[in-house]
PDB file of N, CA and C in Angstrom:
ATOM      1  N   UNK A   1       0.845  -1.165   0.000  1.00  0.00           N
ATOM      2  CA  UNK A   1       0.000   0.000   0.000  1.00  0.00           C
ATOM      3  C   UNK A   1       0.898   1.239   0.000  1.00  0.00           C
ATOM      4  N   UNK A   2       0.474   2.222  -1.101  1.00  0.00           N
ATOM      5  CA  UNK A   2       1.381   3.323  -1.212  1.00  0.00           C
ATOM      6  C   UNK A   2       1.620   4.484   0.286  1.00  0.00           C
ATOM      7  N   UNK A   3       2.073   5.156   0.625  1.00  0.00           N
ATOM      8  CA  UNK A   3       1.781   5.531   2.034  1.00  0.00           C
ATOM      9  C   UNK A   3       1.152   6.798   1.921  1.00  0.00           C
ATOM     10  N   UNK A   4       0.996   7.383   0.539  1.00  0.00           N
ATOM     11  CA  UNK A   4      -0.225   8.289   0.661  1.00  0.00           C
ATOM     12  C   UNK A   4      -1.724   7.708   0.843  1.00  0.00           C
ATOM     13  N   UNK A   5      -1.858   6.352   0.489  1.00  0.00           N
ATOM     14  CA  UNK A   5      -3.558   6.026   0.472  1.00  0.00           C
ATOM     15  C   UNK A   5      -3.665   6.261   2.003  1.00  0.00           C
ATOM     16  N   UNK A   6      -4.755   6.992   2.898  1.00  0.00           N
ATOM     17  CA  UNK A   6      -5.085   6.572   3.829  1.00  0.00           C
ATOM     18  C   UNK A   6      -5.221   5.131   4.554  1.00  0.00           C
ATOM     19  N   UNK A   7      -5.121   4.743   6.137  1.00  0.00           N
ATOM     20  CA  UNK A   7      -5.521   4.233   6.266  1.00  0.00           C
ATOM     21  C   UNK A   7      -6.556   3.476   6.988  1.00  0.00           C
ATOM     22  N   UNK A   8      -7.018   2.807   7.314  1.00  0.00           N
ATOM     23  CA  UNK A   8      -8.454   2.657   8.490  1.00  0.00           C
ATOM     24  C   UNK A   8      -8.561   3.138  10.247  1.00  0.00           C
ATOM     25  N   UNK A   9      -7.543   2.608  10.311  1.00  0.00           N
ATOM     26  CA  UNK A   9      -7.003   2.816  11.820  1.00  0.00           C
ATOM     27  C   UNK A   9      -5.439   2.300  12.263  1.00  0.00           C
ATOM     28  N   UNK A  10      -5.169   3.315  13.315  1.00  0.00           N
ATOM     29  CA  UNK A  10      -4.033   3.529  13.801  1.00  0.00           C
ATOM     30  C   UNK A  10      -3.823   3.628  15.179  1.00  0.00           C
ATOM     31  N   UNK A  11      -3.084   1.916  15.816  1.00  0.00           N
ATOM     32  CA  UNK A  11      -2.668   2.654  17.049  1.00  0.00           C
ATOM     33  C   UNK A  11      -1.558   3.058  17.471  1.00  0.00           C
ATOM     34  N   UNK A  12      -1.246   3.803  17.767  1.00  0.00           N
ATOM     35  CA  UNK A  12       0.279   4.828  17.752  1.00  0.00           C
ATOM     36  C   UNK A  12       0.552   4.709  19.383  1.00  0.00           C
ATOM     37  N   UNK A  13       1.806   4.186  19.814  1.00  0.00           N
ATOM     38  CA  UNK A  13       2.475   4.249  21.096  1.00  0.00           C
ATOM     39  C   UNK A  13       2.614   5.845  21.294  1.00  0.00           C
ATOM     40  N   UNK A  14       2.334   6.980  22.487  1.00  0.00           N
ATOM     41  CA  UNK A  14       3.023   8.203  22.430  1.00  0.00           C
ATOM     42  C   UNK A  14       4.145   7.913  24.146  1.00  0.00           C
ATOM     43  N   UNK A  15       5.365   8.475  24.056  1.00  0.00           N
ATOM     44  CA  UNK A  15       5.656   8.354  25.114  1.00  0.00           C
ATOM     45  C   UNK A  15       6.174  10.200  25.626  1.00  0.00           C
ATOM     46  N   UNK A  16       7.276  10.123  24.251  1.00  0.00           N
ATOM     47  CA  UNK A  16       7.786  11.608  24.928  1.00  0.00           C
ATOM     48  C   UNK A  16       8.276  12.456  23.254  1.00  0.00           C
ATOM     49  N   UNK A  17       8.111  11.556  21.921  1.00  0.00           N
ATOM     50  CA  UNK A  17       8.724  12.118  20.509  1.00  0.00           C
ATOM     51  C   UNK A  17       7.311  12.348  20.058  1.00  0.00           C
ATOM     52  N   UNK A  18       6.341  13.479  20.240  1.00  0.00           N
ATOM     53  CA  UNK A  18       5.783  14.333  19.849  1.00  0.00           C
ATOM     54  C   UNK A  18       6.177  14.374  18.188  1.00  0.00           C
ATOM     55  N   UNK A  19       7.311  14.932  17.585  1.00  0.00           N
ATOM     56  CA  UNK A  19       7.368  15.077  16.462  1.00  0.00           C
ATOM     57  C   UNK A  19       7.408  13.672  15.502  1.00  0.00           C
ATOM     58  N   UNK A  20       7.822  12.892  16.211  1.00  0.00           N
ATOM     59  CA  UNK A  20       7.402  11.475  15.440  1.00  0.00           C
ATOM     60  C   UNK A  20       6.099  11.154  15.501  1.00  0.00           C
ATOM     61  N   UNK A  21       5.382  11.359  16.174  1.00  0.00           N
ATOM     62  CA  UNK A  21       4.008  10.764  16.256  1.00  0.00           C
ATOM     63  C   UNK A  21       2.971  11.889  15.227  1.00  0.00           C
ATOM     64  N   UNK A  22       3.551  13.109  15.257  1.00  0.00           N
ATOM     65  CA  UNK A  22       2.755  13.741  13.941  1.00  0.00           C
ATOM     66  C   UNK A  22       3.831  13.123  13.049  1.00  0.00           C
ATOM     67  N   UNK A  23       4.437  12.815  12.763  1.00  0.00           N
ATOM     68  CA  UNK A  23       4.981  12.943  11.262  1.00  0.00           C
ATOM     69  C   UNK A  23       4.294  11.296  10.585  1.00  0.00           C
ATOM     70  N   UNK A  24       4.210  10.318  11.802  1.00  0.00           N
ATOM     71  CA  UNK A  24       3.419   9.134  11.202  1.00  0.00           C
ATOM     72  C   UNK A  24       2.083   9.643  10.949  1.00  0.00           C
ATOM     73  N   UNK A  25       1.452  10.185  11.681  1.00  0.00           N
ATOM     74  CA  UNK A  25       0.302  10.554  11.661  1.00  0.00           C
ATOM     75  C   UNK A  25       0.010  11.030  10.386  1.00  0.00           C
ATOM     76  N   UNK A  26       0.882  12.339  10.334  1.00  0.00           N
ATOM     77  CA  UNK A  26       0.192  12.525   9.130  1.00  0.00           C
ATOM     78  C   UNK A  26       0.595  12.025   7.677  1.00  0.00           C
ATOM     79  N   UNK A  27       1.663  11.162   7.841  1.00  0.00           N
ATOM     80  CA  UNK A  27       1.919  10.337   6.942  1.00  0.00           C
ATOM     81  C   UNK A  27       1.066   9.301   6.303  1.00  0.00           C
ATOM     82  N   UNK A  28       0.238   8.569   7.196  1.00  0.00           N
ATOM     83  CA  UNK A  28      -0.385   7.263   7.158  1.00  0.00           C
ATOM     84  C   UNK A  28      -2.004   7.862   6.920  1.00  0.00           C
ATOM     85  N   UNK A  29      -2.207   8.846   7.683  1.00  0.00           N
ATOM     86  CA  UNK A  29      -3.924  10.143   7.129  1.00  0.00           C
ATOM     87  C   UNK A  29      -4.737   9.171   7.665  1.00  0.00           C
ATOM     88  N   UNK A  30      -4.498   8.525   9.155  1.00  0.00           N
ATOM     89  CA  UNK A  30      -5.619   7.004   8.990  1.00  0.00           C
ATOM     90  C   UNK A  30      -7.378   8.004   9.334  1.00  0.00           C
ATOM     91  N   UNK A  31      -7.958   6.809   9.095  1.00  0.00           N
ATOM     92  CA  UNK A  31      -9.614   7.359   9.610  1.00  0.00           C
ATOM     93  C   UNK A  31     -10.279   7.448  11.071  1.00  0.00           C
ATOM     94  N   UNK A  32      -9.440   6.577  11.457  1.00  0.00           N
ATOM     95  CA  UNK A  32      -9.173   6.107  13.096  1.00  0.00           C
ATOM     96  C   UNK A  32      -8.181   6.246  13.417  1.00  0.00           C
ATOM     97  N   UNK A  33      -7.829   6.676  14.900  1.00  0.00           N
ATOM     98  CA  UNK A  33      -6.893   6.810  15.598  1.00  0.00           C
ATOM     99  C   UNK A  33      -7.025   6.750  16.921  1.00  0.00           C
ATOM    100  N   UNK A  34      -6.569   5.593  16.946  1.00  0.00           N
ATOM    101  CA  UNK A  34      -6.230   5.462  18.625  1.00  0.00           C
ATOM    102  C   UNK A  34      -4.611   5.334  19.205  1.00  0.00           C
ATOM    103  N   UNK A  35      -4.247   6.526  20.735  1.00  0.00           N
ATOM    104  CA  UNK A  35      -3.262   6.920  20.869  1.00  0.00           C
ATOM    105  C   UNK A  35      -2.866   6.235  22.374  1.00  0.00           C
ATOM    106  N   UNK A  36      -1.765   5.186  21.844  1.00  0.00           N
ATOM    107  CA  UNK A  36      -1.906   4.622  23.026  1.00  0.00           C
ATOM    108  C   UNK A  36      -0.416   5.196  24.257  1.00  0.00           C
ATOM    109  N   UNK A  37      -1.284   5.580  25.228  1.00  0.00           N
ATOM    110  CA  UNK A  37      -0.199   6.697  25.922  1.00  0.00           C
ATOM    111  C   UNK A  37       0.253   6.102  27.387  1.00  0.00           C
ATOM    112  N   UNK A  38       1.049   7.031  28.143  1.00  0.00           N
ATOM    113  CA  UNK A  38       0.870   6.741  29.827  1.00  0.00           C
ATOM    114  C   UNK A  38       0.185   8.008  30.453  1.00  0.00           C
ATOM    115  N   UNK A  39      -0.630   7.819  31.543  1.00  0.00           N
ATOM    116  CA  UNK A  39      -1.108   9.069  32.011  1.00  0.00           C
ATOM    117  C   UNK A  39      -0.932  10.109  31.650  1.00  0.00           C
ATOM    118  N   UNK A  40       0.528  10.203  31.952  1.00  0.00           N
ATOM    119  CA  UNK A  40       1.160  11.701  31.906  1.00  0.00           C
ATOM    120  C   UNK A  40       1.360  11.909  30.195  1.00  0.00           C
ATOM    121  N   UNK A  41       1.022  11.211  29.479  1.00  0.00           N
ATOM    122  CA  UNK A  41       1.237  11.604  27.801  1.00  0.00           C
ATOM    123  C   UNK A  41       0.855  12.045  27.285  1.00  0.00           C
ATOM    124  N   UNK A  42      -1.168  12.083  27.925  1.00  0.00           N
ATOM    125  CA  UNK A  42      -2.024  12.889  27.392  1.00  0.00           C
ATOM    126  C   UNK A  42      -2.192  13.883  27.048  1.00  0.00           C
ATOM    127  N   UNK A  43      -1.701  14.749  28.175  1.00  0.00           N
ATOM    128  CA  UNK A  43      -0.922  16.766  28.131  1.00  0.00           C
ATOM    129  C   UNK A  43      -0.332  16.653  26.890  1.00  0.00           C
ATOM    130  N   UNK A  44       0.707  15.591  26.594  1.00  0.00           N
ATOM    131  CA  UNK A  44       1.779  15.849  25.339  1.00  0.00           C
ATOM    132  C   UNK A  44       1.060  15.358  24.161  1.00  0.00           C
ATOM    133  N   UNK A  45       0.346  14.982  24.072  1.00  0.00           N
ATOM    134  CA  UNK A  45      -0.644  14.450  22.677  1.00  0.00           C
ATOM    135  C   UNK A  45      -1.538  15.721  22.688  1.00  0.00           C
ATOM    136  N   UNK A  46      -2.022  16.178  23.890  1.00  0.00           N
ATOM    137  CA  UNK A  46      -3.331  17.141  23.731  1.00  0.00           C
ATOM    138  C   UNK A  46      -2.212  18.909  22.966  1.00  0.00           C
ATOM    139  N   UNK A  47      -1.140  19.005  23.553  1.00  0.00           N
ATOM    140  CA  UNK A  47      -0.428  20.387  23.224  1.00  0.00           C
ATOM    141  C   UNK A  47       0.371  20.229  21.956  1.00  0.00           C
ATOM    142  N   UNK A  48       0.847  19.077  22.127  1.00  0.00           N
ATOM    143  CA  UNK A  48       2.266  19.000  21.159  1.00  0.00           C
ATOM    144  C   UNK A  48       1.898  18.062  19.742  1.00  0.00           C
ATOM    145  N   UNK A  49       1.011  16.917  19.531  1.00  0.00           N
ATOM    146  CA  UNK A  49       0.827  15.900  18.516  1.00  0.00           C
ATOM    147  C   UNK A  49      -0.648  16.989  17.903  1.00  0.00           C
ATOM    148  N   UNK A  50      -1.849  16.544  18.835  1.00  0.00           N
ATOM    149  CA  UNK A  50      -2.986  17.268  17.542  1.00  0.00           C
ATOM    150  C   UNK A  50      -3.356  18.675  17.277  1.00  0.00           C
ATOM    151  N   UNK A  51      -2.690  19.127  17.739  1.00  0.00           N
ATOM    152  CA  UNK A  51      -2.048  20.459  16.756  1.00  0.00           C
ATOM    153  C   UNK A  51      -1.692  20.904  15.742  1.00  0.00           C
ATOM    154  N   UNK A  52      -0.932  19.543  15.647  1.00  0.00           N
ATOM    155  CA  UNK A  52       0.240  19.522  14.201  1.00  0.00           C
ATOM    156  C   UNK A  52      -0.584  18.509  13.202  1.00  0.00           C
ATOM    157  N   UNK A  53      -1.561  17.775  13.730  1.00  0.00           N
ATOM    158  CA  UNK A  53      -2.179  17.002  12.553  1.00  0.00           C
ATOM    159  C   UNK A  53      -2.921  18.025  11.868  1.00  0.00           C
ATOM    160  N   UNK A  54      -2.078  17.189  10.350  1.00  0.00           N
ATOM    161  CA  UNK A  54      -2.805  18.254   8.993  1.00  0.00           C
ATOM    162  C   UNK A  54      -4.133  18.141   9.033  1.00  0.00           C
ATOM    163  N   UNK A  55      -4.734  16.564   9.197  1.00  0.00           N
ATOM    164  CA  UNK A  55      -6.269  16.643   9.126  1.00  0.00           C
ATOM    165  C   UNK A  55      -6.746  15.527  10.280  1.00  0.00           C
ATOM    166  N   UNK A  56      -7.164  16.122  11.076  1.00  0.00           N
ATOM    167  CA  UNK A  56      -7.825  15.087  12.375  1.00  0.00           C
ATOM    168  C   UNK A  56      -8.685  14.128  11.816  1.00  0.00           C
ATOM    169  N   UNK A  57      -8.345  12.671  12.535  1.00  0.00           N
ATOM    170  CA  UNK A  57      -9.203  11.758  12.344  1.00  0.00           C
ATOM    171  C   UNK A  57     -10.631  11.559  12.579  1.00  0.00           C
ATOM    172  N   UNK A  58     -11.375  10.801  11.978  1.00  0.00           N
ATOM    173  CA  UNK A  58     -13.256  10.896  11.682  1.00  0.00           C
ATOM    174  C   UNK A  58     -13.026  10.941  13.136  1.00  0.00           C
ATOM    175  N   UNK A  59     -12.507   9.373  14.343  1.00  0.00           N
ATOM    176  CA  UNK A  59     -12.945   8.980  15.264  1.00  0.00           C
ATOM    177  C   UNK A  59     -10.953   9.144  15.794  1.00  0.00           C
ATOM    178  N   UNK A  60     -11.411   9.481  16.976  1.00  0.00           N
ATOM    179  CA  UNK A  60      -9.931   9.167  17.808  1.00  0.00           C
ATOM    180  C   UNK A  60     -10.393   8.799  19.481  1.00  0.00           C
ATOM    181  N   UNK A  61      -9.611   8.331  20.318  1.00  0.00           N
ATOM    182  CA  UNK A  61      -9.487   7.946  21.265  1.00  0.00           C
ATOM    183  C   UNK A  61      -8.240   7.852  22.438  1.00  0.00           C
ATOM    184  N   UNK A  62      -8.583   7.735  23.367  1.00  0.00           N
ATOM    185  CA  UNK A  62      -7.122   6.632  23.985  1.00  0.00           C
ATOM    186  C   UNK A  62      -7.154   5.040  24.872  1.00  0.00           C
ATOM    187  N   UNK A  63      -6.120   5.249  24.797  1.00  0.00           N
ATOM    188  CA  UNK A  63      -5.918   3.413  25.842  1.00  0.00           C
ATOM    189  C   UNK A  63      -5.232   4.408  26.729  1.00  0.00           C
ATOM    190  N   UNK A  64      -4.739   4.137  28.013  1.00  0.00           N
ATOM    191  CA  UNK A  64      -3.726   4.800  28.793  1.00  0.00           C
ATOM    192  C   UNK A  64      -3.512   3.641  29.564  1.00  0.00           C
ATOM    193  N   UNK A  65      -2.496   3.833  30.022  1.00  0.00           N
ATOM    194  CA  UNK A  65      -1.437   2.437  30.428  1.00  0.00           C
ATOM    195  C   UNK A  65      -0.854   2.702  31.546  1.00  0.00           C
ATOM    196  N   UNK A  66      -1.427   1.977  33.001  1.00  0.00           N
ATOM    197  CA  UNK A  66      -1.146   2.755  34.694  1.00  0.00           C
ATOM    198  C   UNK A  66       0.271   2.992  34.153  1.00  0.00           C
ATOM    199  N   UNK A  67       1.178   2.176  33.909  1.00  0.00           N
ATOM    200  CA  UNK A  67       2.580   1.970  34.304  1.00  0.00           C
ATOM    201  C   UNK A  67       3.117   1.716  32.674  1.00  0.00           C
ATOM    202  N   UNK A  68       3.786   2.273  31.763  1.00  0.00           N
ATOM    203  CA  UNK A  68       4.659   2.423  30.448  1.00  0.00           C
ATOM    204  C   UNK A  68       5.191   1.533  30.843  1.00  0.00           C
ATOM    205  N   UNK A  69       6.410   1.179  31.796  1.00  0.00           N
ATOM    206  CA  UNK A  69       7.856   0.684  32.109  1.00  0.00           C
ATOM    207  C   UNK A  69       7.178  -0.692  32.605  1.00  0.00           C
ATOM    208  N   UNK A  70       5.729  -1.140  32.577  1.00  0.00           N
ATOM    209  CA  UNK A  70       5.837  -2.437  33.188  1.00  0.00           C
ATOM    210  C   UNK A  70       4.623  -3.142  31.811  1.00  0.00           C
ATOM    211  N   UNK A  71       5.463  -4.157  30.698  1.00  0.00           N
ATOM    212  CA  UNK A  71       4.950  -4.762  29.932  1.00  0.00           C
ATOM    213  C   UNK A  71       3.534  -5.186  29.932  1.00  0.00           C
ATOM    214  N   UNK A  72       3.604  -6.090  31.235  1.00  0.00           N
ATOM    215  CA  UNK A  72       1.991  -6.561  31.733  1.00  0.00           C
ATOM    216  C   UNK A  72       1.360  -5.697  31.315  1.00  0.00           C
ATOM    217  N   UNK A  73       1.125  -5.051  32.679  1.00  0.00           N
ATOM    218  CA  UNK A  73       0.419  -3.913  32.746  1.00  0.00           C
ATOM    219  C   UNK A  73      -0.684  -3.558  31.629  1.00  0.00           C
ATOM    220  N   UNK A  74       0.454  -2.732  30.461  1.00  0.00           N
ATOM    221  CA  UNK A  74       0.343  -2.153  28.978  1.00  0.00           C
ATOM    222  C   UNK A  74      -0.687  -3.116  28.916  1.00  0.00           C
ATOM    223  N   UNK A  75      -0.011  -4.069  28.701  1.00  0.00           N
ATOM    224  CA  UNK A  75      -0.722  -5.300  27.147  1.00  0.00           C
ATOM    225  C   UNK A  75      -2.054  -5.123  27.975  1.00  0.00           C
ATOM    226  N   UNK A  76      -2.191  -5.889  29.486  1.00  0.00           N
ATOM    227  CA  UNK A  76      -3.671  -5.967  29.706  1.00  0.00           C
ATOM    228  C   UNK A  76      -4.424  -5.260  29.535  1.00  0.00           C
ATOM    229  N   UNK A  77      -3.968  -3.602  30.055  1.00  0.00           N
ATOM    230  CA  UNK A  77      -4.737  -2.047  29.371  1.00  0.00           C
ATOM    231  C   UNK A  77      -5.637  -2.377  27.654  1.00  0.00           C
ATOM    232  N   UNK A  78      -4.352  -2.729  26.557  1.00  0.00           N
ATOM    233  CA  UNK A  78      -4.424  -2.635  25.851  1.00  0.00           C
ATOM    234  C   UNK A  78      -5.185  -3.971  24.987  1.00  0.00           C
ATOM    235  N   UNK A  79      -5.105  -4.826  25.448  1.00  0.00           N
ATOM    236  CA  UNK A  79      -5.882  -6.303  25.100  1.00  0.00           C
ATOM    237  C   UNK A  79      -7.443  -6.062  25.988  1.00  0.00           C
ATOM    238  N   UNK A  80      -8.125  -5.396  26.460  1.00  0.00           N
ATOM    239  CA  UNK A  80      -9.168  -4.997  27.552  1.00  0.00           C
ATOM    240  C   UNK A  80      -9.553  -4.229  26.636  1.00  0.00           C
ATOM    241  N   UNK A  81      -9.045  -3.046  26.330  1.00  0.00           N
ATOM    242  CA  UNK A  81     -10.088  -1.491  25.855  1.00  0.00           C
ATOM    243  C   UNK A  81      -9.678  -1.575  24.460  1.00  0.00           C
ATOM    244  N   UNK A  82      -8.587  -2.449  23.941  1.00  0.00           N
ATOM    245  CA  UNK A  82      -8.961  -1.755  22.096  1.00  0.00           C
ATOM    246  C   UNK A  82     -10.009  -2.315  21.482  1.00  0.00           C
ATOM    247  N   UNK A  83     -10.018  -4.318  21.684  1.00  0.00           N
ATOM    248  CA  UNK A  83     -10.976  -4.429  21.215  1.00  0.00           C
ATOM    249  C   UNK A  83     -12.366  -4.004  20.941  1.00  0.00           C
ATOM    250  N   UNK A  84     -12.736  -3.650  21.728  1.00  0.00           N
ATOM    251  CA  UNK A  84     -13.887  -2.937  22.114  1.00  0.00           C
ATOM    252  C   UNK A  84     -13.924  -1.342  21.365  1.00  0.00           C
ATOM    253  N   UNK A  85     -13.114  -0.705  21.590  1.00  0.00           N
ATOM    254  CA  UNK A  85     -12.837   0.048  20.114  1.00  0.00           C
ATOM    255  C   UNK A  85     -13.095  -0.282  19.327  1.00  0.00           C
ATOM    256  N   UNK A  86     -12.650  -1.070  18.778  1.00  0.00           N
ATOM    257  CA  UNK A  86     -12.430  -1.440  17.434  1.00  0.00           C
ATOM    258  C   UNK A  86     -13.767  -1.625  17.249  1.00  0.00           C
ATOM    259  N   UNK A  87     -14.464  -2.719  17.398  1.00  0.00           N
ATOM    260  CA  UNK A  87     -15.663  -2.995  17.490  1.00  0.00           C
ATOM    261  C   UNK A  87     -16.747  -1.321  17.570  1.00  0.00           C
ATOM    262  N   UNK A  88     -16.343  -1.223  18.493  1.00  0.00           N
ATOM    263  CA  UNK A  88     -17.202   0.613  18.265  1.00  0.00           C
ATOM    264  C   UNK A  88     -17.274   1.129  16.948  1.00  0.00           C
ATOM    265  N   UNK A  89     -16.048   1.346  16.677  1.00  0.00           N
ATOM    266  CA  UNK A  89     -15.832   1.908  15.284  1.00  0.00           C
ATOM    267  C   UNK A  89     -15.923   0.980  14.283  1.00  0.00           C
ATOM    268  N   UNK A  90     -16.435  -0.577  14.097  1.00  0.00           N
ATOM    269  CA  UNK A  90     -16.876  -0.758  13.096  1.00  0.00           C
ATOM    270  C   UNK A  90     -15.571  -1.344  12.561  1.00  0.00           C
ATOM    271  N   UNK A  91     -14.366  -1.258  12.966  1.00  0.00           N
ATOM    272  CA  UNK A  91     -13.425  -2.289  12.525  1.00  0.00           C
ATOM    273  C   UNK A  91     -13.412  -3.652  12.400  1.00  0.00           C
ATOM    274  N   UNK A  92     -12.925  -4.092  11.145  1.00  0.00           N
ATOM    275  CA  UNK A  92     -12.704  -5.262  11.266  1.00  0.00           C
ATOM    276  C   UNK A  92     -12.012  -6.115  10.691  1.00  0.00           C
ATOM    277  N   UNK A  93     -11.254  -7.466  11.321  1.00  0.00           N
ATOM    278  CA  UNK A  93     -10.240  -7.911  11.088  1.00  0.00           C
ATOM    279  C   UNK A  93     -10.244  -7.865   9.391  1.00  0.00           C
ATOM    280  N   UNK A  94      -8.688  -7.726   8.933  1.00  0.00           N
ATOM    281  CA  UNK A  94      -7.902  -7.422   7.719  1.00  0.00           C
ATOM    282  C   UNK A  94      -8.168  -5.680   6.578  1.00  0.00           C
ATOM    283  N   UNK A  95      -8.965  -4.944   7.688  1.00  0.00           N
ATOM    284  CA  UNK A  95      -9.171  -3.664   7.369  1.00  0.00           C
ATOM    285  C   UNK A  95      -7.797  -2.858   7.590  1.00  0.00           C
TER     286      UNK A  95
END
């Protein structure tokens, strides 16, 4: 897939590279976006990332993750609340 076609959905790790996370962002133009952060990331996604997106997604969201530095943790956050996303928005497997 060329990397101008949009794509359906996107979940993007944010931790502390702000300018990487717009530059995928607006690279990839997805329709969905979900931003998967730690507490404290949100401030930096809310000031520093959608600001800089050229064109905000239809639907966006987050996962937030008690603890970044502890694997578990993440995954269970993230195996718990995306599906269910996904499903919200109508995703579905090989989209």
């Amino acid at each position: 897939m060329p990397a101008e076609s949009p794509i359906k959905a996107l979940l993007i790790a944010v931790s502390d590279d702000a300018p990487a996370a717009v530059y995928t962002i607006n690279r990839l133009k997805p329709e969905l976006l979900c931003f998967f952060v730690p507490e404290s990331g949100q401030e930096l996604v809310e000031t520093a990332v959608q600001p800089h997106i050229a064109k905000m997604p239809r639907r966006w969201d987050w996962v937030v993750t008690p603890d970044a530095t502890r694997f578990m943790a993440s995954y269970q956050v993230l195996a718990q609340g995306f599906p269910s996303m996904l499903r919200a928005w109508e995703v579905h497997a090989g989209e």
